[in-house]
Protein backbone atom coordinates (compact mmCIF):
# COMPACT_ATOMS: atom_id res chain seq x y z
CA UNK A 1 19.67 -17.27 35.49
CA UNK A 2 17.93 -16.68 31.77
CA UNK A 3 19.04 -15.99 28.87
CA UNK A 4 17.64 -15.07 25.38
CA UNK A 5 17.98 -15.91 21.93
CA UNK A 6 16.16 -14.46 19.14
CA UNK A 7 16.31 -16.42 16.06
CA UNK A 8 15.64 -14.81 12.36
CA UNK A 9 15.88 -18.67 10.54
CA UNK A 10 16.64 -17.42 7.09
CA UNK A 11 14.38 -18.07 3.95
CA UNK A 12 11.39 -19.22 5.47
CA UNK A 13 10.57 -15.70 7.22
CA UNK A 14 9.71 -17.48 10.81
CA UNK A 15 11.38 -15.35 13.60
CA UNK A 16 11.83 -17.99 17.03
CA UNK A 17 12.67 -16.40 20.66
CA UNK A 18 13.95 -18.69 23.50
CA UNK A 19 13.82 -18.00 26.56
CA UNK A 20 16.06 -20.49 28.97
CA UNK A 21 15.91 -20.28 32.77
CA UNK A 22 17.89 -22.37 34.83
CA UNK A 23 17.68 -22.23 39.11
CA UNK A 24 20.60 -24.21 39.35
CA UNK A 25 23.15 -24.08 36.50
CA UNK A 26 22.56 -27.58 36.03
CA UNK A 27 18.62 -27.98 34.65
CA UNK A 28 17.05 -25.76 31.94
CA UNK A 29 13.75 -24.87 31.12
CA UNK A 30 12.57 -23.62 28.18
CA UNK A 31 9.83 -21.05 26.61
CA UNK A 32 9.80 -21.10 23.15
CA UNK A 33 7.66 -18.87 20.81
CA UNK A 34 7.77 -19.45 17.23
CA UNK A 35 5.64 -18.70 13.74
CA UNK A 36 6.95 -21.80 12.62
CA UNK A 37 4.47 -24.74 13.07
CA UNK A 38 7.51 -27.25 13.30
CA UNK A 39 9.20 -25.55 15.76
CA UNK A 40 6.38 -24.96 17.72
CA UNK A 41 5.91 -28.86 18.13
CA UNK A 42 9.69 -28.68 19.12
CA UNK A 43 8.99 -26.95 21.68
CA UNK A 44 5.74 -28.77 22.96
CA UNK A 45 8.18 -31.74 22.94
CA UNK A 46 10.70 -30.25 25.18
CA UNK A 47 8.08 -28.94 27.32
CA UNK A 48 7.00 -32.75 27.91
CA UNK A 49 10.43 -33.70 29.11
CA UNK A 50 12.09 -30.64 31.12
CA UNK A 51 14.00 -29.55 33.11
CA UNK A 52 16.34 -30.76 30.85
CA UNK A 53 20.21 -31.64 32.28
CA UNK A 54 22.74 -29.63 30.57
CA UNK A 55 25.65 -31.64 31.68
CA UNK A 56 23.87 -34.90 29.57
CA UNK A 57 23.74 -32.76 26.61
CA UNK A 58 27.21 -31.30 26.25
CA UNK A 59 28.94 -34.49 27.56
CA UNK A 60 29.99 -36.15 24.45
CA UNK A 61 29.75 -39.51 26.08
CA UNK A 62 25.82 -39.08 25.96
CA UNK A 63 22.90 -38.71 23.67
CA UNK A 64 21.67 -35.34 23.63
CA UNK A 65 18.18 -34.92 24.25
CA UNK A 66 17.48 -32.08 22.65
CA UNK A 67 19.32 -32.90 18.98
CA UNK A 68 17.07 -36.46 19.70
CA UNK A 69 13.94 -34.64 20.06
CA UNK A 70 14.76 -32.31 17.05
CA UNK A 71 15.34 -35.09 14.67
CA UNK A 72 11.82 -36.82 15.96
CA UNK A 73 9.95 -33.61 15.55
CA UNK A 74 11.57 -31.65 12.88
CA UNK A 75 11.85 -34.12 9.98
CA UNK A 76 10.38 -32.09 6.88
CA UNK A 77 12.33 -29.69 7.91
CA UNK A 78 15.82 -28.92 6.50
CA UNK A 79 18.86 -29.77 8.94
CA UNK A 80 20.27 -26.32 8.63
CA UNK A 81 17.35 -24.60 10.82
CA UNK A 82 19.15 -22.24 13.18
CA UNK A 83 16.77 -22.48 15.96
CA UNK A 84 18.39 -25.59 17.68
CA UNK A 85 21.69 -23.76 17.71
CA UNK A 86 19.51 -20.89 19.51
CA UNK A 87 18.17 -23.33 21.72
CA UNK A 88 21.96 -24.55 22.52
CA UNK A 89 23.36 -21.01 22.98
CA UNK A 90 20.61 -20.11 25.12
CA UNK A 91 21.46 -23.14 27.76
CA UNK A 92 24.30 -22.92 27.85
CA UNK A 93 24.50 -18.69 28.81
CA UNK A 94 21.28 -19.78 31.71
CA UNK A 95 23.53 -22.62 33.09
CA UNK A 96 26.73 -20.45 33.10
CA UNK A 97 28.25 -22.66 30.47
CA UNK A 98 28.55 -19.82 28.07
CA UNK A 99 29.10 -16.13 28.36
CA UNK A 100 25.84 -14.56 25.72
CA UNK A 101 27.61 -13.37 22.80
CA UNK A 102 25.76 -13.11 19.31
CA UNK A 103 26.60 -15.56 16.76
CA UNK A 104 25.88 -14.22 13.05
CA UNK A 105 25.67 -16.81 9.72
CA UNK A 106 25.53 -14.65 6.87
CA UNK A 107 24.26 -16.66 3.58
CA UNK A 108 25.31 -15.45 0.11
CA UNK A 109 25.31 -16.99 -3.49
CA UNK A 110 29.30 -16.79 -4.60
CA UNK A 111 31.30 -17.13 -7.59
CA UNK A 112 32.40 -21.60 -7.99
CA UNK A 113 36.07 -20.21 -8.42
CA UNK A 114 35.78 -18.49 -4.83
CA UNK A 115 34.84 -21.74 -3.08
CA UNK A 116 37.97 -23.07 -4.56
């Protein structure tokens, strides 16, 4: 099975698409375009070590290889890139883990007294 996601990351302008394929429902692939130069070395580093085991990476018992290989390769970047979440959503709908449903994060400056 494959699955899509297509990422919009926010301030920085970069749009990210994901493609996930997975014979099995147990190993993923991944094909990753990007306009984002960090990201794009995220994804030659998962292209070095797939097919990737989904069961490792959503057991909490276990490390998960991706999140390891986005903190090695995406350090100046800010943790709140929403690319690795589109990565995640992605393997999980190509191993059957997920059904695809879109997730949306909508970002807006607030009053203080509404965060209250």
């Amino acid at each position: 099975m494959r699955a899509c996601s297509s990422v919009d990351a926010g301030i920085c302008g970069f749009h990210t698409t994901v493609v996930a394929a997975s014979a099995d429902k147990r190993h993923v692939t991944f094909a990753i375009e990007t306009e984002c130069d960090v990201v794009a070395r995220l994804a030659a580093a998962l292209g070095e070590i797939q097919p990737i085991d989904v069961y490792g990476e959503v057991d909490k018992r276990k490390e998960s290889v991706i999140l390891a290989t986005v903190v090695e390769t995406m350090a100046e970047c800010r943790k709140s890139c929403a690319v690795p979440l589109g990565i995640f959503k992605a393997m999980q709908v190509a191993t059957g883990l997920a059904l695809p449903r879109d997730v949306h994060i909508a970002v807006t400056a607030c009053e203080a007294a509404d965060a209250e």
